[in-house]
PDB file of N, CA and C in Angstrom:
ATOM      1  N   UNK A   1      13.824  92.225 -45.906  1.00  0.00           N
ATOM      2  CA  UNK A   1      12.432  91.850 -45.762  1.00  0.00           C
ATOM      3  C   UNK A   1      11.896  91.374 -47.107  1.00  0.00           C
ATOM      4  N   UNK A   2      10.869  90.437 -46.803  1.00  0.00           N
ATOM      5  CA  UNK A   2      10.314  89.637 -48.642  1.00  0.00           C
ATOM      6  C   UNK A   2       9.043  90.497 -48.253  1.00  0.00           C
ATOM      7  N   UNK A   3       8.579  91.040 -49.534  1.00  0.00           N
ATOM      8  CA  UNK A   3       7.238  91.260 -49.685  1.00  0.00           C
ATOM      9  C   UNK A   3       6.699  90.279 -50.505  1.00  0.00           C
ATOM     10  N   UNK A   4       5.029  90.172 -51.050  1.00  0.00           N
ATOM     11  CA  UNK A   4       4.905  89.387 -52.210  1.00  0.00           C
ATOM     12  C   UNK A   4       3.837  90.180 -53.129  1.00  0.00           C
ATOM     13  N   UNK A   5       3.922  89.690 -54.543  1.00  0.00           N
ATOM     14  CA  UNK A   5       3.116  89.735 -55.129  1.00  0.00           C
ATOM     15  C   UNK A   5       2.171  88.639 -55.896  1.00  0.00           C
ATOM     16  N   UNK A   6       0.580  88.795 -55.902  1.00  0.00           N
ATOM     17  CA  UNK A   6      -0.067  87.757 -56.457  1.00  0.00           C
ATOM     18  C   UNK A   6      -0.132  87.654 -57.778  1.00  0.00           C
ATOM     19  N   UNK A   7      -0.100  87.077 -58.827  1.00  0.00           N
ATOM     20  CA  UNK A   7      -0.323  87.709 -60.207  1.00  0.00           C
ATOM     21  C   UNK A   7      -0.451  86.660 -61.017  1.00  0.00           C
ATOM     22  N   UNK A   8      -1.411  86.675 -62.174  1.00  0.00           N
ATOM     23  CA  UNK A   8      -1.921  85.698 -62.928  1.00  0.00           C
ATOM     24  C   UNK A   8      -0.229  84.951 -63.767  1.00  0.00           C
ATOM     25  N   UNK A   9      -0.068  83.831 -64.000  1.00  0.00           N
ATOM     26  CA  UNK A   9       1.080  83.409 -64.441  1.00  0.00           C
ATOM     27  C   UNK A   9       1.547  83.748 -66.070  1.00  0.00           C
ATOM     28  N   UNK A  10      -0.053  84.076 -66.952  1.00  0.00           N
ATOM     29  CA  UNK A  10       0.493  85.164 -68.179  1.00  0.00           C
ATOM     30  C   UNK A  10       1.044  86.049 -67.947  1.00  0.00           C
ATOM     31  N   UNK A  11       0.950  86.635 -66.845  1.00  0.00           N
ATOM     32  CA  UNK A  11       1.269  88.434 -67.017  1.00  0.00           C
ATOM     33  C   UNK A  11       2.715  87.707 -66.342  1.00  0.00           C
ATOM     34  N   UNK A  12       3.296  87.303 -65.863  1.00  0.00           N
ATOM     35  CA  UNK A  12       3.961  87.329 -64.764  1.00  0.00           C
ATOM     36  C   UNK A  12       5.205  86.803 -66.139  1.00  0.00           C
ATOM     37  N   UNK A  13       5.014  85.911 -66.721  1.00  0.00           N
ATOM     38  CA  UNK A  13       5.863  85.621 -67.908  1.00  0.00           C
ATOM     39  C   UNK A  13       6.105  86.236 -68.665  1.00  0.00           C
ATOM     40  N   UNK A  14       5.211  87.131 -69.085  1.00  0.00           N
ATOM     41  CA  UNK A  14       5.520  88.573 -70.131  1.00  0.00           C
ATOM     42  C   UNK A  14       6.425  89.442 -69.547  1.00  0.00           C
ATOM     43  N   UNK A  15       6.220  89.795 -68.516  1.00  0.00           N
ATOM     44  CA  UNK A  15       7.015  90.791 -67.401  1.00  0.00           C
ATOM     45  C   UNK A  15       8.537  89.729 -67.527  1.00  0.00           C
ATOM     46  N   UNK A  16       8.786  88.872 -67.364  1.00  0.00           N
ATOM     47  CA  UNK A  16      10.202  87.759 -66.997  1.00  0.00           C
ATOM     48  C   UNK A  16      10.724  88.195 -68.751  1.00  0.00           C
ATOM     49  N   UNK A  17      10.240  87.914 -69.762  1.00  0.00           N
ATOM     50  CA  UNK A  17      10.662  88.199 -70.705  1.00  0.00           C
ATOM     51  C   UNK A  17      10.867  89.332 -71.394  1.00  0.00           C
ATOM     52  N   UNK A  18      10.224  90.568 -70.923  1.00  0.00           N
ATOM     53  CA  UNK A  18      10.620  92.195 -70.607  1.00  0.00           C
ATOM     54  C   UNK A  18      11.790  92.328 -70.219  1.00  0.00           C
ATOM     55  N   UNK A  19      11.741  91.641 -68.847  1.00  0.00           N
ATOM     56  CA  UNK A  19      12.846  91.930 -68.088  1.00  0.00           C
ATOM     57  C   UNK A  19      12.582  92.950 -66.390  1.00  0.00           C
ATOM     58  N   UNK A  20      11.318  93.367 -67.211  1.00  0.00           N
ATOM     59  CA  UNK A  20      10.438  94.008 -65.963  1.00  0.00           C
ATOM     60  C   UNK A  20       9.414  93.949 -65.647  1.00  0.00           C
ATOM     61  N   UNK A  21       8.528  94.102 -64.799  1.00  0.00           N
ATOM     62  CA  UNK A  21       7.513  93.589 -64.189  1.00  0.00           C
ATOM     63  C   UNK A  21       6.318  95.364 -64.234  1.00  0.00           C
ATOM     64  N   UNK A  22       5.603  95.962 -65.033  1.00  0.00           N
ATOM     65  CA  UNK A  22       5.260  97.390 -64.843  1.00  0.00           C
ATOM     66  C   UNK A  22       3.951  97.044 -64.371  1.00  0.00           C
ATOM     67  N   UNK A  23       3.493  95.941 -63.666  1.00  0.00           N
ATOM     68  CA  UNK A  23       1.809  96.164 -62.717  1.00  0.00           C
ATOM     69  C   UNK A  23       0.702  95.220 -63.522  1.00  0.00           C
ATOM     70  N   UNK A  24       0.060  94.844 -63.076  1.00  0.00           N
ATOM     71  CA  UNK A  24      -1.002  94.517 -63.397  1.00  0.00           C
ATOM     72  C   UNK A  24      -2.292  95.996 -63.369  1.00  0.00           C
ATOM     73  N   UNK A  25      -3.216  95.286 -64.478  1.00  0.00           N
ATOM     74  CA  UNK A  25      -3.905  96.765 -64.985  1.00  0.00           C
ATOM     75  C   UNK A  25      -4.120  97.204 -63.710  1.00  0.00           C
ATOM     76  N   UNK A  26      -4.690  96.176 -62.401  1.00  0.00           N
ATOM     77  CA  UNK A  26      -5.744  97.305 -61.107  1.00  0.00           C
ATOM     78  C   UNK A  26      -4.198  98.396 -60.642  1.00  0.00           C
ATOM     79  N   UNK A  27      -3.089  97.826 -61.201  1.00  0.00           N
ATOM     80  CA  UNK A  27      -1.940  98.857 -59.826  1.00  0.00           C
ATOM     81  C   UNK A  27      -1.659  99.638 -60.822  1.00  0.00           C
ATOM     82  N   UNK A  28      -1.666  99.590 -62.417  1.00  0.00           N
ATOM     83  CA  UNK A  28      -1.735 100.970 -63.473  1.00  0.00           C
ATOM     84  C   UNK A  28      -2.530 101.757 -63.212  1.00  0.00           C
ATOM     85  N   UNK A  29      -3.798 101.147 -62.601  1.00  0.00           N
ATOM     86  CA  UNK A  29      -5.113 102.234 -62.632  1.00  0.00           C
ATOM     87  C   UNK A  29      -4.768 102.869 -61.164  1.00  0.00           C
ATOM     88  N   UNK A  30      -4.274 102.212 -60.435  1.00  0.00           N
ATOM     89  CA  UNK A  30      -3.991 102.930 -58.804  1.00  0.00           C
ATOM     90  C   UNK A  30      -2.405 103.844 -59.020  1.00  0.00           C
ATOM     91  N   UNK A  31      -1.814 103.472 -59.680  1.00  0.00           N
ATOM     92  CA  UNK A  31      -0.513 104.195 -59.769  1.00  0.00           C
ATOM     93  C   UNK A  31       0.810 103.631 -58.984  1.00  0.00           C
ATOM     94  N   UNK A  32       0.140 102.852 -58.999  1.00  0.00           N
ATOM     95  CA  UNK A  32       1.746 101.687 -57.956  1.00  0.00           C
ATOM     96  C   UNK A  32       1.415 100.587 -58.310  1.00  0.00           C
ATOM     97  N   UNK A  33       2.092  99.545 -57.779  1.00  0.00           N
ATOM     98  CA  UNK A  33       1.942  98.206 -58.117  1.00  0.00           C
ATOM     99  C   UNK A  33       2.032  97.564 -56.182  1.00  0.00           C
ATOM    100  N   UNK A  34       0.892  96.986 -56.258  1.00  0.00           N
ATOM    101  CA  UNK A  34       0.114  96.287 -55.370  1.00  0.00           C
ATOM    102  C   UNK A  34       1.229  95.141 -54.770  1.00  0.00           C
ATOM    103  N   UNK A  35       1.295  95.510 -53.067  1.00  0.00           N
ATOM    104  CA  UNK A  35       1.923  94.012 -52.449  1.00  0.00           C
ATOM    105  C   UNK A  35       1.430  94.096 -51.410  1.00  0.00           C
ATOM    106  N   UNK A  36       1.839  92.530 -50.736  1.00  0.00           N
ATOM    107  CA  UNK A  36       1.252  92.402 -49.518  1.00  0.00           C
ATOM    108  C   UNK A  36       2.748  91.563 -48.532  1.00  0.00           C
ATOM    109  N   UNK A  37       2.755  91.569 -47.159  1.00  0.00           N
ATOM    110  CA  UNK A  37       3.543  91.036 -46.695  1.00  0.00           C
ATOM    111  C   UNK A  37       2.845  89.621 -46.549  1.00  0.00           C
ATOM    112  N   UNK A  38       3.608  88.949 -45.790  1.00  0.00           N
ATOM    113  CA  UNK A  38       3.590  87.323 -45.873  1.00  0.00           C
ATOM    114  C   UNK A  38       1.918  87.473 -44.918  1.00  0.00           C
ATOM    115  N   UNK A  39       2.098  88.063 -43.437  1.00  0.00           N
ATOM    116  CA  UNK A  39       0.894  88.423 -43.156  1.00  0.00           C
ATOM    117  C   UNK A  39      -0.193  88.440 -43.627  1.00  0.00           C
ATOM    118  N   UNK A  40      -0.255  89.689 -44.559  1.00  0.00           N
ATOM    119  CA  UNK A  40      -0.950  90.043 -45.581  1.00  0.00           C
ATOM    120  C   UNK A  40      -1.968  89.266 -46.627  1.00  0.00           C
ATOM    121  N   UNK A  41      -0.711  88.474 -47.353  1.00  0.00           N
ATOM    122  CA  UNK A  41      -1.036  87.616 -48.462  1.00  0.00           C
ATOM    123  C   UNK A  41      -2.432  86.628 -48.757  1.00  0.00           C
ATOM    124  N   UNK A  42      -2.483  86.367 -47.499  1.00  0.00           N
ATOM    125  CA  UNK A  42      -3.490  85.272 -47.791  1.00  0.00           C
ATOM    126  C   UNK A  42      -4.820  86.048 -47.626  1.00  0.00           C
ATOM    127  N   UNK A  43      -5.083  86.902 -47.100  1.00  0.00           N
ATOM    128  CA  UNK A  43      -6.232  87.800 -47.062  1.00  0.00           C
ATOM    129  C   UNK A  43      -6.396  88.535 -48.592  1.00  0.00           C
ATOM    130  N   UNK A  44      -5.400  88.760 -48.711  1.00  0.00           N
ATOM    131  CA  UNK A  44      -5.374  89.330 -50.170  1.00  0.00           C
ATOM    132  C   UNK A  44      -5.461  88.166 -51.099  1.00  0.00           C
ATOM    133  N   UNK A  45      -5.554  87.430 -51.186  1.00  0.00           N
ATOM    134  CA  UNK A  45      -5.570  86.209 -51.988  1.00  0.00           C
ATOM    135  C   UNK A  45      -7.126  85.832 -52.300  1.00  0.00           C
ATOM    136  N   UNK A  46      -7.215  86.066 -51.218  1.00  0.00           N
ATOM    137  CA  UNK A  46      -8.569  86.018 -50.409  1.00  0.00           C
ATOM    138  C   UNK A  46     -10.149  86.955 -51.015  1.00  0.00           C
ATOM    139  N   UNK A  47      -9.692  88.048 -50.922  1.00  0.00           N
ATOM    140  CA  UNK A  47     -10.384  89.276 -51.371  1.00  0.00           C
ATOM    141  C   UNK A  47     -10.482  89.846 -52.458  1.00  0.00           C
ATOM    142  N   UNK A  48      -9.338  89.501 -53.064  1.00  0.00           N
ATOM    143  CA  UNK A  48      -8.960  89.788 -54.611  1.00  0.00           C
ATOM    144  C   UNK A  48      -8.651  88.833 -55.733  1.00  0.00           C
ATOM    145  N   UNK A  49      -8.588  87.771 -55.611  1.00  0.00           N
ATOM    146  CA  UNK A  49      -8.188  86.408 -56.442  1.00  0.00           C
ATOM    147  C   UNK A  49      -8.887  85.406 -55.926  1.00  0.00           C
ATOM    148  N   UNK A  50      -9.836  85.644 -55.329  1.00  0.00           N
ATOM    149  CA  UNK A  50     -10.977  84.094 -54.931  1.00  0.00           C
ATOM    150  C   UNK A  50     -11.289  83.432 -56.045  1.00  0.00           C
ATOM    151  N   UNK A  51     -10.998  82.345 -56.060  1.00  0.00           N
ATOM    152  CA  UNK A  51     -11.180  81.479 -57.390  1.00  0.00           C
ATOM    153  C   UNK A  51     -10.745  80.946 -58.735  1.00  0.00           C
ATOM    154  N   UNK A  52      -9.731  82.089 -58.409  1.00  0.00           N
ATOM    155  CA  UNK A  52      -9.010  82.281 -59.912  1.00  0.00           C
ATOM    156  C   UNK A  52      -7.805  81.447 -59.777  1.00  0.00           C
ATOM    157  N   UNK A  53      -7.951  80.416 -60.945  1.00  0.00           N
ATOM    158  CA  UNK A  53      -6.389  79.380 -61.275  1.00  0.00           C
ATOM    159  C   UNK A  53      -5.275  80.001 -61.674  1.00  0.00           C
ATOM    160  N   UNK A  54      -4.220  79.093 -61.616  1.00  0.00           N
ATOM    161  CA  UNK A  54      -3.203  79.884 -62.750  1.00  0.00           C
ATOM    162  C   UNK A  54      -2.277  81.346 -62.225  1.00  0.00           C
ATOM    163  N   UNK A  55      -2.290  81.521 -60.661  1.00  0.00           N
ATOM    164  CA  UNK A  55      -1.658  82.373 -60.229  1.00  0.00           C
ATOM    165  C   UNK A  55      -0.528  81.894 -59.743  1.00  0.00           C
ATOM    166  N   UNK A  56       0.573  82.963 -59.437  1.00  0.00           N
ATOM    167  CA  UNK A  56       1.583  82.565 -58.945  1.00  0.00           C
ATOM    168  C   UNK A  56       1.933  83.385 -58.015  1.00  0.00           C
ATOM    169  N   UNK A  57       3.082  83.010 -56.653  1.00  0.00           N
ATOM    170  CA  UNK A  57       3.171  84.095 -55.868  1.00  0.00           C
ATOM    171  C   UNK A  57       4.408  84.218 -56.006  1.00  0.00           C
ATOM    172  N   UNK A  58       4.617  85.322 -55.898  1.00  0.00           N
ATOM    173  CA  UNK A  58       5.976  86.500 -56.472  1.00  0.00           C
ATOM    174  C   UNK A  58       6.878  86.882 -55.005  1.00  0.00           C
ATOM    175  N   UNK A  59       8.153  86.655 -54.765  1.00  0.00           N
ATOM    176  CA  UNK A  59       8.648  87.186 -53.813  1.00  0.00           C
ATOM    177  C   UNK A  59       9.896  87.841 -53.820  1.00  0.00           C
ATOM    178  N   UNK A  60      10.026  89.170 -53.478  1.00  0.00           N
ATOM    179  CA  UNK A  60      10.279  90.314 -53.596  1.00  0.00           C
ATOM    180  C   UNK A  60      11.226  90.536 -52.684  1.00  0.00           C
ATOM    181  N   UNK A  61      12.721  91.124 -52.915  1.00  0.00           N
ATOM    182  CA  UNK A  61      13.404  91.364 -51.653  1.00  0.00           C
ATOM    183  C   UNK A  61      12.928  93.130 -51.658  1.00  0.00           C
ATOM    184  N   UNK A  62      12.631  93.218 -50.573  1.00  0.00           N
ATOM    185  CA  UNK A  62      11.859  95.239 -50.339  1.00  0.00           C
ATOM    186  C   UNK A  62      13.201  95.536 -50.303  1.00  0.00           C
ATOM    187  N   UNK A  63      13.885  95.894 -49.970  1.00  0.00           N
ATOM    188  CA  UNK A  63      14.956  96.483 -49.738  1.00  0.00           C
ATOM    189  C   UNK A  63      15.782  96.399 -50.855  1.00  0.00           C
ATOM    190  N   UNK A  64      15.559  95.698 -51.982  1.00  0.00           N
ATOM    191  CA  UNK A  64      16.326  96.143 -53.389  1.00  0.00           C
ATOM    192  C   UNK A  64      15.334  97.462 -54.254  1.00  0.00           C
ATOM    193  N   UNK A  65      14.228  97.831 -53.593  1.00  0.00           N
ATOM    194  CA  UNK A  65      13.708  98.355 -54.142  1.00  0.00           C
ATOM    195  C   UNK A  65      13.387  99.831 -54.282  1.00  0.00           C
ATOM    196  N   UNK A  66      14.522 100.254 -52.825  1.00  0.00           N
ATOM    197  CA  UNK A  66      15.185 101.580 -52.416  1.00  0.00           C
ATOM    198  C   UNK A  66      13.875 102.269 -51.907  1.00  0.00           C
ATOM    199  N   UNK A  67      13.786 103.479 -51.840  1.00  0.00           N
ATOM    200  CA  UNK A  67      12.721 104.834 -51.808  1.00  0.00           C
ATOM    201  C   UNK A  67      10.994 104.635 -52.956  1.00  0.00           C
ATOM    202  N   UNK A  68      11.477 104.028 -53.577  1.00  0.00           N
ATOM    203  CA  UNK A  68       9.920 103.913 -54.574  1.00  0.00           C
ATOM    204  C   UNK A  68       9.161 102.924 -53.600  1.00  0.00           C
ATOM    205  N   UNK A  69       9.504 102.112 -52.660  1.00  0.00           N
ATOM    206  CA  UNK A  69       8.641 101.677 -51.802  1.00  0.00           C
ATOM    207  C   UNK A  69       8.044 102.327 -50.961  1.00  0.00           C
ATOM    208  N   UNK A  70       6.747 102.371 -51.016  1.00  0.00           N
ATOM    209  CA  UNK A  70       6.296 103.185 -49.563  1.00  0.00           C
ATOM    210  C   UNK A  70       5.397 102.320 -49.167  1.00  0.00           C
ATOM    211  N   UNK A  71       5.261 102.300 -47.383  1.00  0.00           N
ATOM    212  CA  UNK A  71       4.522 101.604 -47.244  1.00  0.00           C
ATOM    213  C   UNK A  71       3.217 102.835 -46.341  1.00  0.00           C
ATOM    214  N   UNK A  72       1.645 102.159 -46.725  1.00  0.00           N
ATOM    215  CA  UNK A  72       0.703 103.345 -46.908  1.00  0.00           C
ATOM    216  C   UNK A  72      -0.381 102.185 -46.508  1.00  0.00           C
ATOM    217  N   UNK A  73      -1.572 103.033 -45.616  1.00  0.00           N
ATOM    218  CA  UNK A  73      -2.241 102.549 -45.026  1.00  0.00           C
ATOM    219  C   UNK A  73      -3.112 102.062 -46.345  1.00  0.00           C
ATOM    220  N   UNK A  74      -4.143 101.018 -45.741  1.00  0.00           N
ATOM    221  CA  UNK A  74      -5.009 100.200 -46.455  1.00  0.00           C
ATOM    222  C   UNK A  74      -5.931  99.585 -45.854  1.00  0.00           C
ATOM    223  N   UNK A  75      -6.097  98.328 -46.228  1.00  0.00           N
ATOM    224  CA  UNK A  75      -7.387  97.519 -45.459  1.00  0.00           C
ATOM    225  C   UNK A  75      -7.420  97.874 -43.881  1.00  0.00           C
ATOM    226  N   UNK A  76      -8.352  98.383 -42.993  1.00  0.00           N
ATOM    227  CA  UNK A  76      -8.019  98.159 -41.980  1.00  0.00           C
ATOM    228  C   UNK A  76      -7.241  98.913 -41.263  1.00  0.00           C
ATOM    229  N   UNK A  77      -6.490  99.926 -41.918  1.00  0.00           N
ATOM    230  CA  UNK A  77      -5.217 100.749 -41.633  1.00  0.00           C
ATOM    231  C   UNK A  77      -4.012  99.829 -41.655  1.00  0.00           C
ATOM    232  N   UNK A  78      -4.083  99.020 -42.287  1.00  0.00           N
ATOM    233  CA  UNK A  78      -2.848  98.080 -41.990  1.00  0.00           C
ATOM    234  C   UNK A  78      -2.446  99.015 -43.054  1.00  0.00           C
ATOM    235  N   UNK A  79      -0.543  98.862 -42.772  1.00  0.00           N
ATOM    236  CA  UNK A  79       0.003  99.039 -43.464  1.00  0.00           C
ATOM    237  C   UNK A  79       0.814  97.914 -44.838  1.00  0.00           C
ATOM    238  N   UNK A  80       0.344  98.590 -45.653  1.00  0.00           N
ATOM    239  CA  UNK A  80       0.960  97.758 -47.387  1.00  0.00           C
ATOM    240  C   UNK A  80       1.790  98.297 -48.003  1.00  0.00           C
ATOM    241  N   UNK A  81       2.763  97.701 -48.629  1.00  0.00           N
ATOM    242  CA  UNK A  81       3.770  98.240 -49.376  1.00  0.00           C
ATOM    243  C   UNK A  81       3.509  98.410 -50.846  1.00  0.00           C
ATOM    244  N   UNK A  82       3.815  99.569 -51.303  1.00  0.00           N
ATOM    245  CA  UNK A  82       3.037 100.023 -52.409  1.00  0.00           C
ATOM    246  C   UNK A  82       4.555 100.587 -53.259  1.00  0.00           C
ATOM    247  N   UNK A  83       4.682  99.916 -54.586  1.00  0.00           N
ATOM    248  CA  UNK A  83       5.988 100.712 -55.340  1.00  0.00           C
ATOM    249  C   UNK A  83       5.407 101.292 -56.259  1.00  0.00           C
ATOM    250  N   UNK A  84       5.710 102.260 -55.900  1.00  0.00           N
ATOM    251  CA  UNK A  84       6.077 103.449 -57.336  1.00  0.00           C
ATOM    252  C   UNK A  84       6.631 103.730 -58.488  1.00  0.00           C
ATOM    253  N   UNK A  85       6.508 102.705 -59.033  1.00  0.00           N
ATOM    254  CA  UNK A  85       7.846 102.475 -60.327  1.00  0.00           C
ATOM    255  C   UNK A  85       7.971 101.148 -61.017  1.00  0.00           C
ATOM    256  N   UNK A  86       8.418 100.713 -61.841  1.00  0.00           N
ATOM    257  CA  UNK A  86       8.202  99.416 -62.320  1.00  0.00           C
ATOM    258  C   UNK A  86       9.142  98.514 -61.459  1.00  0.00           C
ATOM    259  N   UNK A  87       9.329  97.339 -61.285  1.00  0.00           N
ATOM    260  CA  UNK A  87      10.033  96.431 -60.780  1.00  0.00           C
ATOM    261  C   UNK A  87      10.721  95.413 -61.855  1.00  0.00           C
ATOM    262  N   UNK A  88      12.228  95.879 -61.166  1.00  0.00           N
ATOM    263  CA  UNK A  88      13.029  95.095 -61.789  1.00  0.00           C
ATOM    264  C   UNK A  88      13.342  93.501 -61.269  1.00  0.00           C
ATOM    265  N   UNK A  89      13.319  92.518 -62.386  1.00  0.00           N
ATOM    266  CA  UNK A  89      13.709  91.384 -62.224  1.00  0.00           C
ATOM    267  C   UNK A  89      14.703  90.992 -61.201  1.00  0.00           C
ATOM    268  N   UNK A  90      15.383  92.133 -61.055  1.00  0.00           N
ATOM    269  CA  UNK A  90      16.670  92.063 -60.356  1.00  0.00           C
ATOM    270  C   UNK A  90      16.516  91.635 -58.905  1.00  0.00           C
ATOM    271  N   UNK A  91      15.206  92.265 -58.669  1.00  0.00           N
ATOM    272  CA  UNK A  91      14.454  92.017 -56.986  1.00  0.00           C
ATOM    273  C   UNK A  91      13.853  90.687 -56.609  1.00  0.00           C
ATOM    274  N   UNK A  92      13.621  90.296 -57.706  1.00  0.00           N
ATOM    275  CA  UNK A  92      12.584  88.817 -57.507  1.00  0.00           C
ATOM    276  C   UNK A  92      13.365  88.060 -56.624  1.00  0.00           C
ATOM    277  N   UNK A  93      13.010  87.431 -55.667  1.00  0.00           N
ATOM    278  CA  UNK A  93      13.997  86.107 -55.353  1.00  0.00           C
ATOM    279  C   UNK A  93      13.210  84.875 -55.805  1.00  0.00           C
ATOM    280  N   UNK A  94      12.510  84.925 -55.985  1.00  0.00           N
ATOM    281  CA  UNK A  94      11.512  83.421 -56.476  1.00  0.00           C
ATOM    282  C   UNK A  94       9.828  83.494 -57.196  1.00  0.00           C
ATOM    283  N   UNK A  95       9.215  82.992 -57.876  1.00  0.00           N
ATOM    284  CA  UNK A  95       8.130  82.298 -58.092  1.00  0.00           C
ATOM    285  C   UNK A  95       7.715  81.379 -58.155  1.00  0.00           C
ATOM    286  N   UNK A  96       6.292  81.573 -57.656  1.00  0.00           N
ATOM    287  CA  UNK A  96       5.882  79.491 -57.486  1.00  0.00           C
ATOM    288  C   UNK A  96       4.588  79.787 -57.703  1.00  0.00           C
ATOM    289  N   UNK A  97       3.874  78.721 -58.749  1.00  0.00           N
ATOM    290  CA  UNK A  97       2.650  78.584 -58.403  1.00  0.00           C
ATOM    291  C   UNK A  97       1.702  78.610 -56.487  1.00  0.00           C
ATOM    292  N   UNK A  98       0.182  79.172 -57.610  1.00  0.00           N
ATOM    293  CA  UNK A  98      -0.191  79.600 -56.016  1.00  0.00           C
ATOM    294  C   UNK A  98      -1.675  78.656 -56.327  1.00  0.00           C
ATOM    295  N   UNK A  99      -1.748  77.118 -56.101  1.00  0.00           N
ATOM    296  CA  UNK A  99      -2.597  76.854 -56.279  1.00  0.00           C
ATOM    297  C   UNK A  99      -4.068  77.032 -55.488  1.00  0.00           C
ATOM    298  N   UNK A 100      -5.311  75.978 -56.079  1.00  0.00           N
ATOM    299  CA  UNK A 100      -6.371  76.035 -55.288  1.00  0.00           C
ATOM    300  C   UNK A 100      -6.446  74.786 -54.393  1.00  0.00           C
ATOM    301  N   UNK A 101      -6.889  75.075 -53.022  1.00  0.00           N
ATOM    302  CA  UNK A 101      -7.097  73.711 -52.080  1.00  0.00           C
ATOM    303  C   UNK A 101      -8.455  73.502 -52.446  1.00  0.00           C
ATOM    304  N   UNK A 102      -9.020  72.055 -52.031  1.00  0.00           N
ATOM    305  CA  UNK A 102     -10.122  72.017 -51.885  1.00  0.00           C
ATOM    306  C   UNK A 102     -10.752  72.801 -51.416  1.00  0.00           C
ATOM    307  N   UNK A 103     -10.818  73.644 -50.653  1.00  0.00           N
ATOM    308  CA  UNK A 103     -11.925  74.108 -49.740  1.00  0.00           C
ATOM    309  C   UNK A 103     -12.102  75.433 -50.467  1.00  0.00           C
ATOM    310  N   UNK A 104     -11.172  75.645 -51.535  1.00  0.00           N
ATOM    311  CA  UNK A 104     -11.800  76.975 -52.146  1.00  0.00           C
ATOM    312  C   UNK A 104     -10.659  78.347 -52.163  1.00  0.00           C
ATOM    313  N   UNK A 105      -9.567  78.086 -51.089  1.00  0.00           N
ATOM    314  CA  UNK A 105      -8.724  78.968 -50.512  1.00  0.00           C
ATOM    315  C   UNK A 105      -7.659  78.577 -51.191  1.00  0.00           C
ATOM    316  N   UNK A 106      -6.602  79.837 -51.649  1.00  0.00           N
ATOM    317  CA  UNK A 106      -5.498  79.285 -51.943  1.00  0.00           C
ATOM    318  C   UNK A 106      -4.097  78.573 -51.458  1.00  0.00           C
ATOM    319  N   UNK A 107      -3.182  78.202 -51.841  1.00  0.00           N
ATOM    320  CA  UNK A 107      -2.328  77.024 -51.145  1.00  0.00           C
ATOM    321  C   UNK A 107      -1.114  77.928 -51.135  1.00  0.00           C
ATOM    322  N   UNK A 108      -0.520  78.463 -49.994  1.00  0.00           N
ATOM    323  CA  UNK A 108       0.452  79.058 -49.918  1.00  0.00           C
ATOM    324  C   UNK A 108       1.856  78.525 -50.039  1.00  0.00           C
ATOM    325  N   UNK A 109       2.995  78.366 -49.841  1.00  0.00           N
ATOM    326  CA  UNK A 109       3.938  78.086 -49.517  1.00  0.00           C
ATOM    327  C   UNK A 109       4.201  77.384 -48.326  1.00  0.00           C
ATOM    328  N   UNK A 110       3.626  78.635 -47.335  1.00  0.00           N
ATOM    329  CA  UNK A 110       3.631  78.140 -45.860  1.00  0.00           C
ATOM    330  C   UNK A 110       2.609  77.848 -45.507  1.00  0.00           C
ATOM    331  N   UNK A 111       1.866  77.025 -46.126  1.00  0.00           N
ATOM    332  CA  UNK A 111       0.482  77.002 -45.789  1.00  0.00           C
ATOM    333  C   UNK A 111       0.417  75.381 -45.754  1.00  0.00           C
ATOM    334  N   UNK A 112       0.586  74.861 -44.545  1.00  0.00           N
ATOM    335  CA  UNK A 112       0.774  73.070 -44.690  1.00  0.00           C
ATOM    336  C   UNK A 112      -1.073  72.826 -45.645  1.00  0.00           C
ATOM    337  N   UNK A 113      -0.840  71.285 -46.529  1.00  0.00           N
ATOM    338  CA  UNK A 113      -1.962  71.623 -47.023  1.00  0.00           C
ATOM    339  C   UNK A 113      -3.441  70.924 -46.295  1.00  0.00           C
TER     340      UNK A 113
END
């Protein structure tokens, strides 16, 4: 299964040149590091990154990521996958810019434009 993560493209390069990825400050201050499924994503994109340039979306194989994944209710009771631990490079399968469309919303992958 891919999960994703949203994340400004500074932080996301610092983490690549670490070698690890330890959260953006809101998932230090929560104690996990924040994802959303493909589902997910664009609502979260949505709610939490309205407006903001310069992001990229992060995709994650869950299942390299053993037991520190849990997935735990949230918006809605939906369930989100939440890791416990820093993330290794090793999991990434890809990044891509996550631009802005006109209309204000961001431009997914699968998101014809």
């Amino acid at each position: 299964m891919i999960i994703y993560k949203i994340a400004p493209a500074a932080l996301w390069r610092q983490a690549e040149a670490a070698g690890v990825f330890t959260g953006a400050p809101v998932d230090r201050a929560d104690g996990f590091i924040h994802f959303s499924t493909r589902e997910q994503a664009e609502e979260t994109a949505a709610k939490h990154f309205a407006g903001q340039t310069d992001l990229l979306l992060i995709a994650i194989d869950a299942d390299a990521l053993g037991e520190a994944l849990k997935w735990e209710p949230s918006r809605g009771g939906a369930l989100f996958p939440h890791l416990y631990g820093s993330l290794p490079m090793s999991a990434v399968l890809w990044s891509r810019p996550l631009p802005i469309r006109p209309d204000g919303r961001h431009l997914f992958a699968w998101t014809a434009p």
